[in-house]
C-alpha atoms as a PDB file:
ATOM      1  CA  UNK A   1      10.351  -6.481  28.485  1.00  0.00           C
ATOM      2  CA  UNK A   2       8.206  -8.045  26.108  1.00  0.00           C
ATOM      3  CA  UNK A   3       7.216 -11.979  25.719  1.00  0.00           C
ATOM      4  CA  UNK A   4       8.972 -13.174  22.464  1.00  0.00           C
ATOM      5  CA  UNK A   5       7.579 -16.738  22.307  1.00  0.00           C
ATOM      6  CA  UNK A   6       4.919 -16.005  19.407  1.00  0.00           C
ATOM      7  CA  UNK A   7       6.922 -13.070  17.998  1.00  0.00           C
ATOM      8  CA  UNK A   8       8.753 -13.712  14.087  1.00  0.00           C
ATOM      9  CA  UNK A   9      11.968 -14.461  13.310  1.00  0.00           C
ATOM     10  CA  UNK A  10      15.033 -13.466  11.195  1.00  0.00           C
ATOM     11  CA  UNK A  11      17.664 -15.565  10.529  1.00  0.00           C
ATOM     12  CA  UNK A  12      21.273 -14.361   8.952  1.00  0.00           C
ATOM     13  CA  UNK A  13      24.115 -16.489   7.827  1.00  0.00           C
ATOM     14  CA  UNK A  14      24.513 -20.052   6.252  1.00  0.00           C
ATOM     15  CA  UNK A  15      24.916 -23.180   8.049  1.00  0.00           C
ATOM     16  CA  UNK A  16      28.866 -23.230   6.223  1.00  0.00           C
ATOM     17  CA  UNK A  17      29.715 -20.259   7.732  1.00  0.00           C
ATOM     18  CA  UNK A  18      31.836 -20.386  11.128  1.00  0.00           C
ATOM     19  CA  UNK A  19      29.334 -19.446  13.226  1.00  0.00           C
ATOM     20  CA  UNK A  20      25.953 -20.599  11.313  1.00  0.00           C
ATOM     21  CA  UNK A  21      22.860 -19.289  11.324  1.00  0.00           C
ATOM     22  CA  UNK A  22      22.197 -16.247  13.660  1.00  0.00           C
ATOM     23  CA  UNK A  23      18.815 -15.615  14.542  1.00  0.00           C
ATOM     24  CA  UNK A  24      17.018 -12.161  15.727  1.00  0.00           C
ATOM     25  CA  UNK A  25      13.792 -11.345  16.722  1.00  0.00           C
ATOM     26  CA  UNK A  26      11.471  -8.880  15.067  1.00  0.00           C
ATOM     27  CA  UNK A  27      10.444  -6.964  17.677  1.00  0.00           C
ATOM     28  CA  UNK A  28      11.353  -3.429  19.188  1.00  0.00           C
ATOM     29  CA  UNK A  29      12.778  -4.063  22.531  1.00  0.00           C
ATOM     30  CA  UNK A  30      11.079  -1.212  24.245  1.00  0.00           C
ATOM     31  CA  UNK A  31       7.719  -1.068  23.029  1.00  0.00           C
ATOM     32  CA  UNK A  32       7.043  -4.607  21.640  1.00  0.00           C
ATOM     33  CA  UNK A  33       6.638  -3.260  17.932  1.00  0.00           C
ATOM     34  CA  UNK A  34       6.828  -5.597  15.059  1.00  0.00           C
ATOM     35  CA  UNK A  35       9.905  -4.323  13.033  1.00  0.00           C
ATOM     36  CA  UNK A  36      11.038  -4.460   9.489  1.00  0.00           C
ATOM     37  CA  UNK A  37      14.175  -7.074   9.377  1.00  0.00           C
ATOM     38  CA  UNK A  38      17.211  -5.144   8.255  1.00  0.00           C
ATOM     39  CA  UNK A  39      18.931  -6.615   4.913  1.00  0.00           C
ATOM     40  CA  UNK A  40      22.271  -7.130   7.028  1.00  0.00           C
ATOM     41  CA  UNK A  41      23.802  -8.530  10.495  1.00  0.00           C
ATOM     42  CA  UNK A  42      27.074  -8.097  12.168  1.00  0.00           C
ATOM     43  CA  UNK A  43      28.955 -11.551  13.931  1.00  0.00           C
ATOM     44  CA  UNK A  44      31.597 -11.373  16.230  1.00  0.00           C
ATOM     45  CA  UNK A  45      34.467 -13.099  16.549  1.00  0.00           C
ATOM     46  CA  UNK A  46      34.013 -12.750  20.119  1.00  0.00           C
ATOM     47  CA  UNK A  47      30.178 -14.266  20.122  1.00  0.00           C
ATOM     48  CA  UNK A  48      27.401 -12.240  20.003  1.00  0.00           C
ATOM     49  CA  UNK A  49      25.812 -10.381  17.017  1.00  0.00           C
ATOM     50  CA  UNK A  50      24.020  -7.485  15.668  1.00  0.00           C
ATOM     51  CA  UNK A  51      21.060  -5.718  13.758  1.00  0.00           C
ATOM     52  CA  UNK A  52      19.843  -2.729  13.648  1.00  0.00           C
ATOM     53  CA  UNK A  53      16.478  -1.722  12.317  1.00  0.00           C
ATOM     54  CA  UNK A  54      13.810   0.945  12.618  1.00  0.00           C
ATOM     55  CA  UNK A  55      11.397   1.193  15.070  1.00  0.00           C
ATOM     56  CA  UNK A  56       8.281   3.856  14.001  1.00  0.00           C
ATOM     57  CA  UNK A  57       7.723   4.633  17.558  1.00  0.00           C
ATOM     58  CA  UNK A  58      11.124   4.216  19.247  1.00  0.00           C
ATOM     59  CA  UNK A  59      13.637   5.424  16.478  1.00  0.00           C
ATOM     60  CA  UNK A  60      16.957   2.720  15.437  1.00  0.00           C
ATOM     61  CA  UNK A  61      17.033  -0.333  17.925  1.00  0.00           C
ATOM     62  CA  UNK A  62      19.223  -3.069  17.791  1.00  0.00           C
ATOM     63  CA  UNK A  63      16.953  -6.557  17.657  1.00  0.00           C
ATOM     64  CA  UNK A  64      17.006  -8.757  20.253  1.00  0.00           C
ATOM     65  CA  UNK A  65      19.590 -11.941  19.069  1.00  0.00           C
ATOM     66  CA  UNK A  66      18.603 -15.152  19.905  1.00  0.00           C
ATOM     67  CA  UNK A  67      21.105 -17.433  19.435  1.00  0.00           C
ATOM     68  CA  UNK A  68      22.974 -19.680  16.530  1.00  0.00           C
ATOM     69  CA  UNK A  69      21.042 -22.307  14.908  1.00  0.00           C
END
């Protein structure tokens, strides 16, 4: 697993919305790519979220979510 600390962010959402602003990180997963933030992002009403982007090495990988803001 990568370290994330100096990685960039995406964040989704708007601080109306029921569950605020959801933040991802940029960053394949597997290989520790930078990644191109995907226009969209899934919430659920059960917590959690979801984006999917591109990796050029890996293929589609879901971002790593960080939390709500």
């Amino acid at each position: 697993m990568c370290d994330y600390e100096e990685s960039p962010r995406v964040s989704y959402g708007d601080a109306d919305d029921e569950f605020g602003i959801g933040v991802f990180i940029r960053v394949c997963p597997h290989c520790g790519r930078f990644v191109k933030a995907p226009e969209k992002a899934q919430f659920f009403l059960a917590g959690g979220a979801e984006a999917k982007s591109e990796c050029s090495k890996c293929g589609e990988i879901e971002l790593p979510f960080e939390g709500y803001f």
